[in-house]
N, C-alpha and C. Protein backbone atom coordinates (compact mmCIF):
# COMPACT_ATOMS: atom_id res chain seq x y z
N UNK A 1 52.14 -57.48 109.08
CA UNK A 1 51.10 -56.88 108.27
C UNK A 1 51.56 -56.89 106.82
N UNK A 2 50.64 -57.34 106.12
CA UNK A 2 51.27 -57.27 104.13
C UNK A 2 50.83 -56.22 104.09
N UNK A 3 51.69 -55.91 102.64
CA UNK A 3 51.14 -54.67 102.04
C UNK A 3 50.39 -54.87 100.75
N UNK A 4 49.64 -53.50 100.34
CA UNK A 4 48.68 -54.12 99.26
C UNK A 4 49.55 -53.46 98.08
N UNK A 5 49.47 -53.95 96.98
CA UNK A 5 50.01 -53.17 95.65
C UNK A 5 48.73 -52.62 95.21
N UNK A 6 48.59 -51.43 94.61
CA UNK A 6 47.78 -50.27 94.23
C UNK A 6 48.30 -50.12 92.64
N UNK A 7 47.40 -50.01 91.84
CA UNK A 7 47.73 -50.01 90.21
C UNK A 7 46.92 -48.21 90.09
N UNK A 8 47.50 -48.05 89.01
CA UNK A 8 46.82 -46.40 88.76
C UNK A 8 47.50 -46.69 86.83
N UNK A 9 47.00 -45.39 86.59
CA UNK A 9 47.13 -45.39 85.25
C UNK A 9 46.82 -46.26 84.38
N UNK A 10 47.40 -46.49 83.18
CA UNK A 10 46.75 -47.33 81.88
C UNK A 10 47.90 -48.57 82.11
N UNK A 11 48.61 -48.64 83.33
CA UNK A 11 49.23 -50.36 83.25
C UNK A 11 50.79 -49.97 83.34
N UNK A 12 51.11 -50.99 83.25
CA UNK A 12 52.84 -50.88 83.37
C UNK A 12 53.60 -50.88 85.16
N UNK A 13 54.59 -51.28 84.67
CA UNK A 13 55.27 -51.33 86.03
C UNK A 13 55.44 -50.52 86.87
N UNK A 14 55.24 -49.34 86.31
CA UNK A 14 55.85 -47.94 87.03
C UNK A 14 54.28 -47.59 87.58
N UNK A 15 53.34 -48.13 87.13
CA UNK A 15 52.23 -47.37 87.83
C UNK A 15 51.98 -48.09 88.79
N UNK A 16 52.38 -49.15 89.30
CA UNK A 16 51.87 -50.34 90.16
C UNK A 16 52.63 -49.76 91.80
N UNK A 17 52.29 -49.34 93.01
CA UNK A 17 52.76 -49.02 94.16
C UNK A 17 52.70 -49.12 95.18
N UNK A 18 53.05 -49.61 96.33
CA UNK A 18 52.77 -50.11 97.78
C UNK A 18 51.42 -49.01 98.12
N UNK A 19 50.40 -49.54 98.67
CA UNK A 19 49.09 -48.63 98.64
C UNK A 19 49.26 -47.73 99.90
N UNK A 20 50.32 -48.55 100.49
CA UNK A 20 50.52 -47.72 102.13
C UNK A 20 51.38 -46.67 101.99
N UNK A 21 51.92 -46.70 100.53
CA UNK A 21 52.45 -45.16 100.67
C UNK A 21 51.96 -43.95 99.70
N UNK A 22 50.80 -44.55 98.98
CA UNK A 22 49.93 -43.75 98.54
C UNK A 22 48.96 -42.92 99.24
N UNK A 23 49.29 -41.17 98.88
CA UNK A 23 48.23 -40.31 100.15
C UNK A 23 46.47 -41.16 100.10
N UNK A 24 46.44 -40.85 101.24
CA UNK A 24 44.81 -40.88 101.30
C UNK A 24 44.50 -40.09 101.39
N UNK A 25 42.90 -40.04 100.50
CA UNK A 25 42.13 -39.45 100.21
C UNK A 25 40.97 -38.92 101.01
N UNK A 26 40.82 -37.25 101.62
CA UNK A 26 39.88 -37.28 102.39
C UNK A 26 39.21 -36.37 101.85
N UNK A 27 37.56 -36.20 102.37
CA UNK A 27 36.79 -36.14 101.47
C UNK A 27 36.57 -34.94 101.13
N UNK A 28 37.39 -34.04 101.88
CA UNK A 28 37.33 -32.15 101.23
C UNK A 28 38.11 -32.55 99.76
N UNK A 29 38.94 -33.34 99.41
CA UNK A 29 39.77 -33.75 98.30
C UNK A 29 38.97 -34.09 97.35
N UNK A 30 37.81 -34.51 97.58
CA UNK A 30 36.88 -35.30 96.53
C UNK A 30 35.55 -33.45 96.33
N UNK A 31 35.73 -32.81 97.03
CA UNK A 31 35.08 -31.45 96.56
C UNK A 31 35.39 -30.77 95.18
N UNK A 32 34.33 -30.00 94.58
CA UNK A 32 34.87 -29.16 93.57
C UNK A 32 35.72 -27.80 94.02
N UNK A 33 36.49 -27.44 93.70
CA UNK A 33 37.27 -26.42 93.62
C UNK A 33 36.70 -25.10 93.12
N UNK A 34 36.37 -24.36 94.03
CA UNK A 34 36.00 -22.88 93.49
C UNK A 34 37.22 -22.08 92.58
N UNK A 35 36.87 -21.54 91.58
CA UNK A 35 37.91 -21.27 90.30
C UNK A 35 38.32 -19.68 91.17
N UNK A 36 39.24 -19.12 91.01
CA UNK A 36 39.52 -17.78 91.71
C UNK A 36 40.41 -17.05 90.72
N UNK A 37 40.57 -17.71 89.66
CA UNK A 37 41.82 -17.03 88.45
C UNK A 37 40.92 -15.84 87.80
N UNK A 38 41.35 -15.39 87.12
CA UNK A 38 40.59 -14.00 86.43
C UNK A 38 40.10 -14.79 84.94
N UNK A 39 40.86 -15.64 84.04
CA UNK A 39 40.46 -16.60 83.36
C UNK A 39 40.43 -18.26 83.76
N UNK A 40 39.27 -18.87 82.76
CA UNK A 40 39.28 -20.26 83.04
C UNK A 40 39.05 -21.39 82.08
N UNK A 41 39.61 -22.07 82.48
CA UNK A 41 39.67 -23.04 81.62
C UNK A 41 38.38 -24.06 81.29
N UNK A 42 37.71 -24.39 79.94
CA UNK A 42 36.93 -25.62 80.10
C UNK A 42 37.66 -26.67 78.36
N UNK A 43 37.23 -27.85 78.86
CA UNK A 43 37.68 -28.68 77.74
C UNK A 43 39.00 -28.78 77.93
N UNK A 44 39.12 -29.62 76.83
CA UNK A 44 40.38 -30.13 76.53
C UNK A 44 41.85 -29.28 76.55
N UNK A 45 41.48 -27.96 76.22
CA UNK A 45 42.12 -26.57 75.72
C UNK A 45 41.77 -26.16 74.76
N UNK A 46 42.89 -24.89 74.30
CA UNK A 46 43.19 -24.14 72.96
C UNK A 46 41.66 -22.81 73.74
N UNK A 47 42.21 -21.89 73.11
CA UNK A 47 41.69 -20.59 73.19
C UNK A 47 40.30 -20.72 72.94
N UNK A 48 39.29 -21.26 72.56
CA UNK A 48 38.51 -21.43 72.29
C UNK A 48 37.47 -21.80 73.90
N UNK A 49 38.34 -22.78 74.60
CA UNK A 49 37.87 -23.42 75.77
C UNK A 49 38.22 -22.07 76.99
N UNK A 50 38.92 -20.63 76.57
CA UNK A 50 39.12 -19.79 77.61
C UNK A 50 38.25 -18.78 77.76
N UNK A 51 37.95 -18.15 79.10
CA UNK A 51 36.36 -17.67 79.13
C UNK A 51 36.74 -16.87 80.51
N UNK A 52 36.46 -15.26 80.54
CA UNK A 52 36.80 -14.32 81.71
C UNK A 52 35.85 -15.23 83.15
N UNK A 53 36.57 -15.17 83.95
CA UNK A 53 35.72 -15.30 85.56
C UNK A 53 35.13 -14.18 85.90
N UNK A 54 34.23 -13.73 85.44
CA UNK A 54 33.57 -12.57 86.06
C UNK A 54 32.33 -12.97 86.60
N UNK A 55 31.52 -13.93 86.59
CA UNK A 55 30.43 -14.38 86.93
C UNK A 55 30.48 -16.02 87.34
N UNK A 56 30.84 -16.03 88.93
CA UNK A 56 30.99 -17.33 89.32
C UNK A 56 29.74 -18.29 89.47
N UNK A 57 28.84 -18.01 89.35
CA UNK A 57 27.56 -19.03 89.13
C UNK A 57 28.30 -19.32 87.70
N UNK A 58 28.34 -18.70 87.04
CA UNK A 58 28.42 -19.68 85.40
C UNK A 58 29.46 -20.27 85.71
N UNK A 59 30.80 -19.57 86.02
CA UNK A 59 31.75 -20.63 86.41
C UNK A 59 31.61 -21.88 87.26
N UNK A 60 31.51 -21.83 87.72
CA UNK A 60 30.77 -22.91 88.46
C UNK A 60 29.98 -24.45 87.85
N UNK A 61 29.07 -23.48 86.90
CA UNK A 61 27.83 -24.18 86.24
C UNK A 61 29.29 -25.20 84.94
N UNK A 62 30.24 -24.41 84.80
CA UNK A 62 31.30 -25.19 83.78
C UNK A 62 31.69 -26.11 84.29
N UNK A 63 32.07 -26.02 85.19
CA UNK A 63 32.58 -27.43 86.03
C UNK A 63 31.80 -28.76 86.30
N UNK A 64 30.68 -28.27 86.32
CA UNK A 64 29.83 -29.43 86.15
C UNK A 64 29.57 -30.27 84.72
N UNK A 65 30.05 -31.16 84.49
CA UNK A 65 29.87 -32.21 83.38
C UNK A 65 29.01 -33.33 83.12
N UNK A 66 28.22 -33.35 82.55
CA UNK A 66 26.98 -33.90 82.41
C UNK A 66 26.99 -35.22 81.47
N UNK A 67 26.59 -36.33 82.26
CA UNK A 67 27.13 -37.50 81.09
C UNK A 67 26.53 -37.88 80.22
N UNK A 68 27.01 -38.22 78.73
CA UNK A 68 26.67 -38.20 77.73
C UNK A 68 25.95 -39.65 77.58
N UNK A 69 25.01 -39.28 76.85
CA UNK A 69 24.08 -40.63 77.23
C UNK A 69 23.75 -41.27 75.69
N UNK A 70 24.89 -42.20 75.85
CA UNK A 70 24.75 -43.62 74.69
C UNK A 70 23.48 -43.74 73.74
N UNK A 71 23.33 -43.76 72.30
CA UNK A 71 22.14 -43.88 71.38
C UNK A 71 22.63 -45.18 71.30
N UNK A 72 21.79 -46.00 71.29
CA UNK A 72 21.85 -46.58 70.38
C UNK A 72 22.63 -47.21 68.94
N UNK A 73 23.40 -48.02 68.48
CA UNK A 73 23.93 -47.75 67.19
C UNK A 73 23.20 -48.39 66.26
N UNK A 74 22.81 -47.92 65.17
CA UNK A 74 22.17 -48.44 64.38
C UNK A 74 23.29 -49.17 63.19
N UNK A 75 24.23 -49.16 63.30
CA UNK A 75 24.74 -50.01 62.47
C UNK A 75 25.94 -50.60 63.11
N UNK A 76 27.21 -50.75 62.55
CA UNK A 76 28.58 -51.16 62.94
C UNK A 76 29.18 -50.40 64.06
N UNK A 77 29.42 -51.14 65.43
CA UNK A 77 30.05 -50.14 66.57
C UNK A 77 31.08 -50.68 66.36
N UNK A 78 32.26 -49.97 66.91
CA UNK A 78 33.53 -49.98 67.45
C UNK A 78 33.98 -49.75 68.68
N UNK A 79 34.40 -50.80 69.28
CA UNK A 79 35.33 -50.77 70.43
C UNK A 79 36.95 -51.17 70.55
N UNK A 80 37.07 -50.28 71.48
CA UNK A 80 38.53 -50.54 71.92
C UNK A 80 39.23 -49.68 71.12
N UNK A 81 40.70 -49.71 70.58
CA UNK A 81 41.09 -49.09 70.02
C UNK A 81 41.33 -49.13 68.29
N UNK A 82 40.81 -50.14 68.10
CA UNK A 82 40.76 -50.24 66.36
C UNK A 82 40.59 -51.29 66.16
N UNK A 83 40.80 -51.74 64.56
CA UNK A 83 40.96 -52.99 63.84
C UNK A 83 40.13 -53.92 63.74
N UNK A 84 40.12 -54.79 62.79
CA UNK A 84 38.23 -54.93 62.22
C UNK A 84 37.91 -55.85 63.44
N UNK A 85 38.84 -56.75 64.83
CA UNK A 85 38.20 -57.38 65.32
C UNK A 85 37.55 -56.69 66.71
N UNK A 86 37.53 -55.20 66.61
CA UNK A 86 36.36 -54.68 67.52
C UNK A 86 35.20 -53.83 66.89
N UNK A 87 35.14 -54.49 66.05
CA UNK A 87 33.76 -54.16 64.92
C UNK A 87 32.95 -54.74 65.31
N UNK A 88 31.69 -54.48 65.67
CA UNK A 88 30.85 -55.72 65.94
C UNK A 88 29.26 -55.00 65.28
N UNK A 89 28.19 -56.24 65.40
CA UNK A 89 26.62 -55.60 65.15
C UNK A 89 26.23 -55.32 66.44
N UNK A 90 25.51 -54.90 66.82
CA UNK A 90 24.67 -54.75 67.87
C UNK A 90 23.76 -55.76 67.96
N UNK A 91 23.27 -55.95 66.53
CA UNK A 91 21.87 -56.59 65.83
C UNK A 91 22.30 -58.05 66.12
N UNK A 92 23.61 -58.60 65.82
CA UNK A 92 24.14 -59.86 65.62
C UNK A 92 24.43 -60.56 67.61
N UNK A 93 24.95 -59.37 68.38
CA UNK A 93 24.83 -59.87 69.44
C UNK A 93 23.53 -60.52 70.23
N UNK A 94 22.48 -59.44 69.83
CA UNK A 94 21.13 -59.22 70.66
C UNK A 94 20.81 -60.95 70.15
N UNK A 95 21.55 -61.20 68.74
CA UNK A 95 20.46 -62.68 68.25
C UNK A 95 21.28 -63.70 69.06
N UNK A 96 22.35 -62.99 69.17
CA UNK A 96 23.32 -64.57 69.88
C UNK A 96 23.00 -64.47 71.21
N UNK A 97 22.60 -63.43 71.52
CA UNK A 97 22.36 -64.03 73.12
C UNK A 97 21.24 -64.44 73.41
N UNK A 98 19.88 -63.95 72.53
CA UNK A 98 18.47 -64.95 72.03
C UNK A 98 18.87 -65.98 72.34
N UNK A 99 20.13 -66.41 71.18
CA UNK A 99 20.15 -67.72 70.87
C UNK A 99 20.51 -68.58 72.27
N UNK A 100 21.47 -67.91 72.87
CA UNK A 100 22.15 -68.94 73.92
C UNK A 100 20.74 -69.02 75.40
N UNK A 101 20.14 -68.15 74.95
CA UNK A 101 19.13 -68.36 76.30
C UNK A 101 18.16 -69.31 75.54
N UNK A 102 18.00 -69.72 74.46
CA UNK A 102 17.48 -70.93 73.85
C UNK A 102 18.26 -71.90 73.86
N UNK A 103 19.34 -71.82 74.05
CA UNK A 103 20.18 -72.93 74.19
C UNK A 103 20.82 -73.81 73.01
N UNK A 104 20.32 -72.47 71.75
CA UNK A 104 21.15 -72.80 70.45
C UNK A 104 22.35 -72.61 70.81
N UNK A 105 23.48 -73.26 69.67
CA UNK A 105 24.73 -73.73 70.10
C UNK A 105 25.26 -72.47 69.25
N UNK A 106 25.02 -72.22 68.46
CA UNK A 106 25.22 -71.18 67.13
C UNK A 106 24.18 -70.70 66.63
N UNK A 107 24.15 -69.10 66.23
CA UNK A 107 23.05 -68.48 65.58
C UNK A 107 23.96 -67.38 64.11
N UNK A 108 23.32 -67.57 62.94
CA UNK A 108 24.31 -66.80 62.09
C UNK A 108 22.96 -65.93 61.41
N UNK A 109 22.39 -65.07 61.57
CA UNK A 109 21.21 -64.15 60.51
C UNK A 109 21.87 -63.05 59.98
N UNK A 110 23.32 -62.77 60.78
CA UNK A 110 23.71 -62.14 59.45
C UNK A 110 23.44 -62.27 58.05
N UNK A 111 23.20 -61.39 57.14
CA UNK A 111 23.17 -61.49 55.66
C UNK A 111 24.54 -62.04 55.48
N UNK A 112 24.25 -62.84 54.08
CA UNK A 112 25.65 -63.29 53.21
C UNK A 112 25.73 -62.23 52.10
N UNK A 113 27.14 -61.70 52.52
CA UNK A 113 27.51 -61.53 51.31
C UNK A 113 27.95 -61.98 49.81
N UNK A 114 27.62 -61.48 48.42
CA UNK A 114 28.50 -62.45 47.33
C UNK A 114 29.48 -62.93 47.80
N UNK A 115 30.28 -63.87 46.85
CA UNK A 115 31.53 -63.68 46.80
C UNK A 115 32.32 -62.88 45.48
N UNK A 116 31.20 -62.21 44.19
CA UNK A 116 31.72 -60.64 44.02
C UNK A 116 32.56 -60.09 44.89
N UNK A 117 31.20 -59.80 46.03
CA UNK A 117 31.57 -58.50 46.88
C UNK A 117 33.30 -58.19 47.37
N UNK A 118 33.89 -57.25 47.68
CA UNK A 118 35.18 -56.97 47.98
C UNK A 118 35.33 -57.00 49.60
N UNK A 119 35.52 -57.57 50.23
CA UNK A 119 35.68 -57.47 51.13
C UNK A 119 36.20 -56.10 52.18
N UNK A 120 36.85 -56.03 53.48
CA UNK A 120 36.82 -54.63 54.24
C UNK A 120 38.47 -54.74 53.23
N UNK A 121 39.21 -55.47 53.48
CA UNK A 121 40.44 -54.82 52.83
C UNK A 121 40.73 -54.02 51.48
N UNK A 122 39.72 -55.29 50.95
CA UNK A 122 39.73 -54.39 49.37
C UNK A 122 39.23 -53.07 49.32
N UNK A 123 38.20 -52.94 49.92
CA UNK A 123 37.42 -51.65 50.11
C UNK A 123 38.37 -50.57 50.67
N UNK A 124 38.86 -50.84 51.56
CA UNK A 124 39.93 -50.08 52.03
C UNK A 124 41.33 -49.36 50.98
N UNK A 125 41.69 -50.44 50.88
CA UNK A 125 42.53 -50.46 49.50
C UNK A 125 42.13 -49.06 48.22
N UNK A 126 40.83 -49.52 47.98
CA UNK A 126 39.96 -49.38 46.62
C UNK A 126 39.80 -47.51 47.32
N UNK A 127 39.24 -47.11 48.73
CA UNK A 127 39.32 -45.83 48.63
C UNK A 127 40.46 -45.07 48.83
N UNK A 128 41.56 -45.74 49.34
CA UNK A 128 42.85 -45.09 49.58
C UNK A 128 43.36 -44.18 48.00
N UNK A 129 43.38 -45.28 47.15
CA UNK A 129 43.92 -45.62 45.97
C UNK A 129 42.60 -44.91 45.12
N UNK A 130 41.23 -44.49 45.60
CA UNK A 130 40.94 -43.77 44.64
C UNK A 130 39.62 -44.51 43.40
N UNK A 131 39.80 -45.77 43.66
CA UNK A 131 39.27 -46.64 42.90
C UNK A 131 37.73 -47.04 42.99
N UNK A 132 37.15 -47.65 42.43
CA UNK A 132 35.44 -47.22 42.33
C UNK A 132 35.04 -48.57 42.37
């Protein structure tokens, strides 16, 4: 019989583990947990997120997390963890994929900028430093 390797966490060697010796999961495990402390916790922390248990319907009602539901971006999104090459349009994708279901090879409607204009570094630069 092989065994399977099982990955967990954000990567690396140490998270990677024979799956057959990882507990399984049964499904009272996958239940919410009734809170029984006299205080409780919500969020991230800090005192702000602490709140008496005196009324377990509301407690309760905390535990439940409600998912936050994506607008739209109307201008420049960001993905991943930084740096200008997870900048993208929204506007610029929607045309390129127009384009490829037309079977254009390339689509550019981005606006041109001068070549005045300062680019993201300079700009960057220019507010660090204060400059106009």
């Amino acid at each position: 019989m092989s065994s399977h390797m099982q990955s967990s966490g954000r990567g690396g060697a140490g998270n990677i583990v024979d799956s057959s010796k990882s507990p399984k999961i049964q499904p009272e495990d996958l239940k919410t947990p009734i809170l029984k402390t006299s205080v409780v916790t919500t969020g991230r922390g800090g005192t702000g997120n602490m709140a008496k248990n005196s009324d377990p319907a509301e407690t309760r009602l905390r535990q439940d997390v409600e998912p936050v539901i994506r607008r739209d971006s109307q201008g420049a999104s960001h993905v991943g963890r930084g740096g200008n090459g997870n900048v993208f349009n929204p506007k610029d994708t929607e045309a390129a994929k127009r384009a490829h279901e037309k079977g254009d090879s390339a689509v550019d409607d981005a606006p041109r900028k001068s070549s005045d204009e300062p680019g993201w570094a300079e700009k960057s630069k220019n507010f660090l430093f204060g400059k106009k």
